[in-house]
N, C-alpha and C. Protein backbone atom coordinates (compact mmCIF):
# COMPACT_ATOMS: atom_id res chain seq x y z
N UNK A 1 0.83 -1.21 0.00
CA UNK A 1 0.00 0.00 0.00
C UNK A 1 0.86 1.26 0.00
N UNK A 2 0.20 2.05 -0.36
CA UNK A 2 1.16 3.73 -0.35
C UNK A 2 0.27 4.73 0.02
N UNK A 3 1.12 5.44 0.80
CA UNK A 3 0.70 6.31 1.79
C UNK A 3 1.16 7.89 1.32
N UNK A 4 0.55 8.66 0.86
CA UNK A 4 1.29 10.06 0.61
C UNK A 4 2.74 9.57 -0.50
N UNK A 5 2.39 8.51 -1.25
CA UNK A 5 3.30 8.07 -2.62
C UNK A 5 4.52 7.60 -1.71
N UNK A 6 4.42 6.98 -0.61
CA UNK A 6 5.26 6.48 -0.19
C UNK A 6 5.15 5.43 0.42
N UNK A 7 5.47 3.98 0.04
CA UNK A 7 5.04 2.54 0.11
C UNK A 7 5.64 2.07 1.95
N UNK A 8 4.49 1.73 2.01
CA UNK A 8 3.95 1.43 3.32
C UNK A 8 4.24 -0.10 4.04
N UNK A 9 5.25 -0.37 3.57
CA UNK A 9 5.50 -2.17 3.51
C UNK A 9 5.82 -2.06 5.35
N UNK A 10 5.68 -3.31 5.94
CA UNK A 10 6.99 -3.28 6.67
C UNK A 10 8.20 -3.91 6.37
N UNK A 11 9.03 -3.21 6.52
CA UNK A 11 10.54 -3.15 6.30
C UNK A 11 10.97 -4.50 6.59
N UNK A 12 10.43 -4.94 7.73
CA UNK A 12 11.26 -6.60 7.87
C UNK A 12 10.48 -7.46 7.68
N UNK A 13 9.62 -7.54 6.92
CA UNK A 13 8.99 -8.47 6.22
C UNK A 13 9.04 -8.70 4.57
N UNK A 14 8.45 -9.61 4.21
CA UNK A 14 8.96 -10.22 3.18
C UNK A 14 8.78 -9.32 2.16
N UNK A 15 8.02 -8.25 1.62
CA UNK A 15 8.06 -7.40 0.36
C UNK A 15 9.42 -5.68 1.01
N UNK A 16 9.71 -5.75 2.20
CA UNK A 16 10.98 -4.90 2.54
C UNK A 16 11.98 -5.79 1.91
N UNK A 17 12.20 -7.23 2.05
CA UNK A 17 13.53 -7.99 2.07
C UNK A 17 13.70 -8.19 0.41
N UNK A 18 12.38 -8.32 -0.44
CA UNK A 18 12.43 -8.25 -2.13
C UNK A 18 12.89 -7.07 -2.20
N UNK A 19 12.46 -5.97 -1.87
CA UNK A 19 12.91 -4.74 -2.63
C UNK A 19 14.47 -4.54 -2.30
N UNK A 20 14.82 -4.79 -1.34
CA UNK A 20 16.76 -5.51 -0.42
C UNK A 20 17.43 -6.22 -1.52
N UNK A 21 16.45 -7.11 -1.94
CA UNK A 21 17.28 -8.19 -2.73
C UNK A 21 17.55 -8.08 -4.01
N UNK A 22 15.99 -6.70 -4.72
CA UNK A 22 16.29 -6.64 -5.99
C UNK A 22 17.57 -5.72 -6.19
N UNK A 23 17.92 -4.86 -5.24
CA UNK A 23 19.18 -4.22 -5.35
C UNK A 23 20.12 -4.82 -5.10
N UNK A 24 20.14 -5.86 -4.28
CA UNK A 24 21.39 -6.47 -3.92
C UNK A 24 22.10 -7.53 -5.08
N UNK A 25 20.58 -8.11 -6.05
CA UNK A 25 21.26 -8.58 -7.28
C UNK A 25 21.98 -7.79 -8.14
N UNK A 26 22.04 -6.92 -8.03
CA UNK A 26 22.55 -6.14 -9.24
C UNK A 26 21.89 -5.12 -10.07
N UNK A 27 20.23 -5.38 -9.67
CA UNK A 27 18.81 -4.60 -10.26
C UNK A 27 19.66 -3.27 -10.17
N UNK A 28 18.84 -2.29 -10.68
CA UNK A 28 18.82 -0.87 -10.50
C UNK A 28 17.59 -0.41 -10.15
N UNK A 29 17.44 0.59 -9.24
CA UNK A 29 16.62 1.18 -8.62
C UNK A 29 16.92 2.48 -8.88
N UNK A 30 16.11 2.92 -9.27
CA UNK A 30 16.78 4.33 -9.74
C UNK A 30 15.21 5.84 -8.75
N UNK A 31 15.62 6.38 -8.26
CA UNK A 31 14.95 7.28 -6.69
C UNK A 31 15.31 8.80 -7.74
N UNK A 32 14.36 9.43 -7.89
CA UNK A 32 14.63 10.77 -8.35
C UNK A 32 14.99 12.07 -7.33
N UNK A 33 15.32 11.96 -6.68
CA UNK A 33 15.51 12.55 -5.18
C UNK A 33 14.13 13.20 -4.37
N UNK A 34 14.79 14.14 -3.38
CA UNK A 34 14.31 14.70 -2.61
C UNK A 34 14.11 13.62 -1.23
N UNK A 35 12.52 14.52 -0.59
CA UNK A 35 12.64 14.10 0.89
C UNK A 35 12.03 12.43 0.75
N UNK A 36 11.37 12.05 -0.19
CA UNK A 36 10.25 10.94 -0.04
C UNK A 36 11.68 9.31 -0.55
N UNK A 37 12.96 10.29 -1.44
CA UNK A 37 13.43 9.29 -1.84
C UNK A 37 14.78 9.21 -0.56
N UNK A 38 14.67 10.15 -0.20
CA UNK A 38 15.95 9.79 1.28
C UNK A 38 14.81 9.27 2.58
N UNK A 39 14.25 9.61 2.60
CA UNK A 39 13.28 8.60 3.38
C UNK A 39 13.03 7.10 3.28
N UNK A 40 12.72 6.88 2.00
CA UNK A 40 12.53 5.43 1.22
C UNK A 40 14.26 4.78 1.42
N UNK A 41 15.48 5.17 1.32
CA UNK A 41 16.80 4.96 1.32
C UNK A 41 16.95 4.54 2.63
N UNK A 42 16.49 5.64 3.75
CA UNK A 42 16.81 5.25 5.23
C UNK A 42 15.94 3.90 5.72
N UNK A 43 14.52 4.12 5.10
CA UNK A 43 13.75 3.12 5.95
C UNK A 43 14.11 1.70 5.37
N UNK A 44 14.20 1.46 3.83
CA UNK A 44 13.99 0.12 3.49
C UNK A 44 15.50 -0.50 3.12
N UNK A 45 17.15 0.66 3.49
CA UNK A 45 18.00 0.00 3.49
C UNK A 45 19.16 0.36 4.38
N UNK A 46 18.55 1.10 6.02
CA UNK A 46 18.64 1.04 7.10
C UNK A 46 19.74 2.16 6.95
N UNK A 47 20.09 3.17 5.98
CA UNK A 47 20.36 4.14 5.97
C UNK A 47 20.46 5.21 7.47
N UNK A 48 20.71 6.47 7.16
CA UNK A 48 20.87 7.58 7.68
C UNK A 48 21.58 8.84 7.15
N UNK A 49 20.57 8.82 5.84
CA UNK A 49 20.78 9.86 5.23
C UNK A 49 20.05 11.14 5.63
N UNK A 50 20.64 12.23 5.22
CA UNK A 50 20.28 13.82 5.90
C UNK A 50 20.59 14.96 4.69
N UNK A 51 19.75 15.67 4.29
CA UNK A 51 19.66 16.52 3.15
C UNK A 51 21.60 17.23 3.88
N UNK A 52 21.99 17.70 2.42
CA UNK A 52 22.61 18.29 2.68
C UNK A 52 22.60 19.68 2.68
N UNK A 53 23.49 20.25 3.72
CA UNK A 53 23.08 22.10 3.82
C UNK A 53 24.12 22.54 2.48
N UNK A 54 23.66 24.02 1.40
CA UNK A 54 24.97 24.92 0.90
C UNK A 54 24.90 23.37 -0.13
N UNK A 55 25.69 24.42 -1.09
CA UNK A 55 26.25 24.18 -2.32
C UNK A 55 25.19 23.27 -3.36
N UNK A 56 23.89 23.87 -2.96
CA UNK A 56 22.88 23.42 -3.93
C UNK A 56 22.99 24.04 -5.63
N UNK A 57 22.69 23.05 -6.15
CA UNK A 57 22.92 23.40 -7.50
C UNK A 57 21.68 23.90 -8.13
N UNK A 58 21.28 24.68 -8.95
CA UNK A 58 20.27 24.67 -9.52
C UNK A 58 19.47 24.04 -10.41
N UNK A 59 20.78 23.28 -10.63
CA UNK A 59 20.38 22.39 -12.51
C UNK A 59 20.99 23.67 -13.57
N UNK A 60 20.88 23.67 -15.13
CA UNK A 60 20.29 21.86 -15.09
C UNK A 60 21.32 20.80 -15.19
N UNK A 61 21.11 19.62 -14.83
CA UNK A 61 22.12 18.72 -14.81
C UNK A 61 22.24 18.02 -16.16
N UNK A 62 23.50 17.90 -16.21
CA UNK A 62 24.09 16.99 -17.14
C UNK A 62 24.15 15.94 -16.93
N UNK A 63 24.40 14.94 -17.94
CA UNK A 63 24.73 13.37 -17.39
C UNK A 63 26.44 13.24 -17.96
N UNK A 64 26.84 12.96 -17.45
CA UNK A 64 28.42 12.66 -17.32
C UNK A 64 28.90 11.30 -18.30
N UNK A 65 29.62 11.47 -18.96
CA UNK A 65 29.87 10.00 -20.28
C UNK A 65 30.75 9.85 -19.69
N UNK A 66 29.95 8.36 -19.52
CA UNK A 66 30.93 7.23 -18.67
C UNK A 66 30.79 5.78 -19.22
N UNK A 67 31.70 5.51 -20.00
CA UNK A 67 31.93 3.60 -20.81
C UNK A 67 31.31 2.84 -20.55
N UNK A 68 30.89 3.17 -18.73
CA UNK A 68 30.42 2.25 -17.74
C UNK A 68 29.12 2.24 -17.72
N UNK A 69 28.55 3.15 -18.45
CA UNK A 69 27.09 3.37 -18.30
C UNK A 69 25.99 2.13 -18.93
N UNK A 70 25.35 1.66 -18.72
CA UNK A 70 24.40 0.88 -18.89
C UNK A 70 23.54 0.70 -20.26
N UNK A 71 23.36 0.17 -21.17
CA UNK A 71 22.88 0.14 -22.57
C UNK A 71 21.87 1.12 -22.12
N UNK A 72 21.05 1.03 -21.51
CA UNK A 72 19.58 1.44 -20.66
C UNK A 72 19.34 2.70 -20.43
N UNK A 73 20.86 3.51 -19.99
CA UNK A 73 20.58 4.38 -19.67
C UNK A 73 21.41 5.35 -20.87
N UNK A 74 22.33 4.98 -21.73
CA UNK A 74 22.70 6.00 -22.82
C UNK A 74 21.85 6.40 -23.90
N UNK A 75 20.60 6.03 -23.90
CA UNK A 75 19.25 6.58 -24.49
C UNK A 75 18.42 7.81 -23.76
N UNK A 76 18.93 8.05 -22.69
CA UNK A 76 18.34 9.08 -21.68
C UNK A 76 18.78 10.02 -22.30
N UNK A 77 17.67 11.29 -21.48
CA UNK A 77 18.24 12.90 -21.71
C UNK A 77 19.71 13.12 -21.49
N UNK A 78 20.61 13.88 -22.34
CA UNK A 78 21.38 14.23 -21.96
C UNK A 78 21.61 15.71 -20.68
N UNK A 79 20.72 15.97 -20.69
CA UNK A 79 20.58 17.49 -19.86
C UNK A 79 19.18 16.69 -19.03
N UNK A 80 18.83 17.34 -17.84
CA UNK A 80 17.81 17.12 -17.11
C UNK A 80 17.62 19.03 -16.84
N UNK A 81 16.51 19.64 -17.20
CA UNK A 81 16.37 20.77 -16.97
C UNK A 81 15.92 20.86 -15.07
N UNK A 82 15.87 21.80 -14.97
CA UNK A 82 15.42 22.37 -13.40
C UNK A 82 14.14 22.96 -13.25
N UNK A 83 13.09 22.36 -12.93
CA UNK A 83 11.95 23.46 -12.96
C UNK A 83 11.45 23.66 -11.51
N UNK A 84 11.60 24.96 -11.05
CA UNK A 84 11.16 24.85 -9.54
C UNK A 84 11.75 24.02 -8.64
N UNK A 85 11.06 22.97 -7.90
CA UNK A 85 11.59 22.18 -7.19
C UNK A 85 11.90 21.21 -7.77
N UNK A 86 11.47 20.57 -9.17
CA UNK A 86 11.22 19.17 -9.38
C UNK A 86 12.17 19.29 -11.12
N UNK A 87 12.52 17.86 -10.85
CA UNK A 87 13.72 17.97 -12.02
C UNK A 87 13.02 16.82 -12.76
């Protein structure tokens, strides 16, 4: 279930320990930031993450060419614009 777009599992039960495992295979999970995705980071992989203060960027962001990058993801935007809060 999801609560305010933020999935409501408990954490030590068996749909917390799939979403554990699909990252731990190798999956990608990919979290567009902010507060709902450092929240989701702390609760379901026991984190203690904390926004950082200063040296906020505005955008827009680039994506960085890297060899290493994933078939998957060198089809993406190259630029991610900035609008307001939400990228």
């Amino acid at each position: 279930p999801m609560e305010w777009d933020f999935p409501v599992y408990n954490i030590h039960k068996i749909i917390g320990q799939r979403i554990r495992n699909f990252v731990a295979n190798g999956n990608m999970l990919v979290l567009t930031g902010g507060i709902m995705a450092i929240e989701f980071i702390n609760s379901y992989f026991f984190y203690n993450i904390e926004d950082a203060d200063g040296n906020y960027s505005p955008g827009p962001y680039r994506r960085l060419e890297d060899p290493n990058v994933p078939e998957e993801f060198k089809a993406a935007a190259s630029i991610l614009p900035q609008k307001g809060i939400s990228v």
